[in-house]
Protein backbone atom coordinates (compact mmCIF):
# COMPACT_ATOMS: atom_id res chain seq x y z
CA UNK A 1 -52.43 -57.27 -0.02
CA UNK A 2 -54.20 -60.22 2.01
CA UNK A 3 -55.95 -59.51 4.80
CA UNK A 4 -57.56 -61.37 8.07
CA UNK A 5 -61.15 -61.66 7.95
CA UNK A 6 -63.13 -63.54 11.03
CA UNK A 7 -66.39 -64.59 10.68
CA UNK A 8 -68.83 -65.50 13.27
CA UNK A 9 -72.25 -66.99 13.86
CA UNK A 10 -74.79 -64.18 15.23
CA UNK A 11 -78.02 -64.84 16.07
CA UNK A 12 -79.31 -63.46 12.32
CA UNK A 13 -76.88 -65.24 10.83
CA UNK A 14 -73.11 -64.01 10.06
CA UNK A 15 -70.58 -61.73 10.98
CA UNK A 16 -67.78 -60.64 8.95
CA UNK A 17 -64.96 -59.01 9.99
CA UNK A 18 -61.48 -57.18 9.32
CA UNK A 19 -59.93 -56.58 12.61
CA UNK A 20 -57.04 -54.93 10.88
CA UNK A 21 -59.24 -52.46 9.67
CA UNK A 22 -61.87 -50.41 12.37
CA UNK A 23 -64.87 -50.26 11.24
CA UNK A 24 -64.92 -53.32 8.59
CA UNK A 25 -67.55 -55.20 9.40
CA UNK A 26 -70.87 -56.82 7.96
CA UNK A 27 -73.82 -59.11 8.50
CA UNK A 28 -75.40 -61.30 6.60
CA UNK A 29 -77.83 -64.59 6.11
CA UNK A 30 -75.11 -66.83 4.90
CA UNK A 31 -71.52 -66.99 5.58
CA UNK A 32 -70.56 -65.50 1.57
CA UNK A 33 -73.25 -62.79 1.92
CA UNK A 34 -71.69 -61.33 4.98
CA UNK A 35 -68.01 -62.06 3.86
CA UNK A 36 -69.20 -60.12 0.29
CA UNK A 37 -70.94 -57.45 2.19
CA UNK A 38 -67.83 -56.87 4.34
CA UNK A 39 -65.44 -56.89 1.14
CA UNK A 40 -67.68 -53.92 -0.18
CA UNK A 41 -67.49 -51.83 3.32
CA UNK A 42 -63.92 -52.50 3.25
CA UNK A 43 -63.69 -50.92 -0.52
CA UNK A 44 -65.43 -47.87 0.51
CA UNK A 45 -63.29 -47.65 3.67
CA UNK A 46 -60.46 -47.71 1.92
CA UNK A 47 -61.46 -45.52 -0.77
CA UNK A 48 -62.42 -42.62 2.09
CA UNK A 49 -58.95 -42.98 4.11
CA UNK A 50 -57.26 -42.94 0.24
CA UNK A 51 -59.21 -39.87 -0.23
CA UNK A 52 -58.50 -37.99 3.25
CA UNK A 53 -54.31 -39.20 2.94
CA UNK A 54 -55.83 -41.26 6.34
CA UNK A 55 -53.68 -44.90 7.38
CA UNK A 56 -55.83 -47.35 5.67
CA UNK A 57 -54.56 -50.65 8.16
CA UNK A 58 -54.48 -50.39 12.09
CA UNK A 59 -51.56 -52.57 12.83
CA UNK A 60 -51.90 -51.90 16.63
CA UNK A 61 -54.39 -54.70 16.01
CA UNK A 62 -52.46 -57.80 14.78
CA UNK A 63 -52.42 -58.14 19.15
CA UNK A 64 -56.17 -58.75 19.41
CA UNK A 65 -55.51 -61.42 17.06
CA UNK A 66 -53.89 -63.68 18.74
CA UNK A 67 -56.34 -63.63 21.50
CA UNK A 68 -59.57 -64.44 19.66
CA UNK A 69 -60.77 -67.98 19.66
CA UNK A 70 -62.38 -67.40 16.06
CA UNK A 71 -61.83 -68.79 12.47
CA UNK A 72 -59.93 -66.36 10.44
CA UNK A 73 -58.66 -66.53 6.84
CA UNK A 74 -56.80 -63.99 4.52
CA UNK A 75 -58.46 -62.66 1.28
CA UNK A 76 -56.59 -61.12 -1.78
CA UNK A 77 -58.28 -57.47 -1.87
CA UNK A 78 -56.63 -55.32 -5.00
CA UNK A 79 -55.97 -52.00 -4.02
């Protein structure tokens, strides 16, 4: 499975983030800590849905992605 992650400049540093996925997001100083943090809350978010027989993806999304002005690139994540 690949997945979109954006990542933006805050003002602590970076945030990652998987709009295909609410609630996957992370900080961090540099642009691998918060892509590695993000990775992690993604894992456990996954894990949770897996557990509950929840959607793990919210494809409703793939919209907002066209409209953001933002770099995004897709990750290999083994589910």
């Amino acid at each position: 499975m690949h997945l979109p992650l954006t990542i933006e400049r805050n003002d602590d540093g970076y945030l990652a983030s998987c709009p295909l996925v609410e609630g996957a997001f992370a900080e961090g100083d540099t642009i691998e800590e918060a892509v590695f943090h993000c990775l992690d809350v993604l894992k456990m978010i996954f894990a949770y849905r897996r557990e509950r027989g929840e959607p793990v993806l919210q494809p409703e999304l793939l919209e907002e992605l066209k409209i953001r002005q933002k770099i995004s690139f897709t990750i290999p994540l083994e589910v």
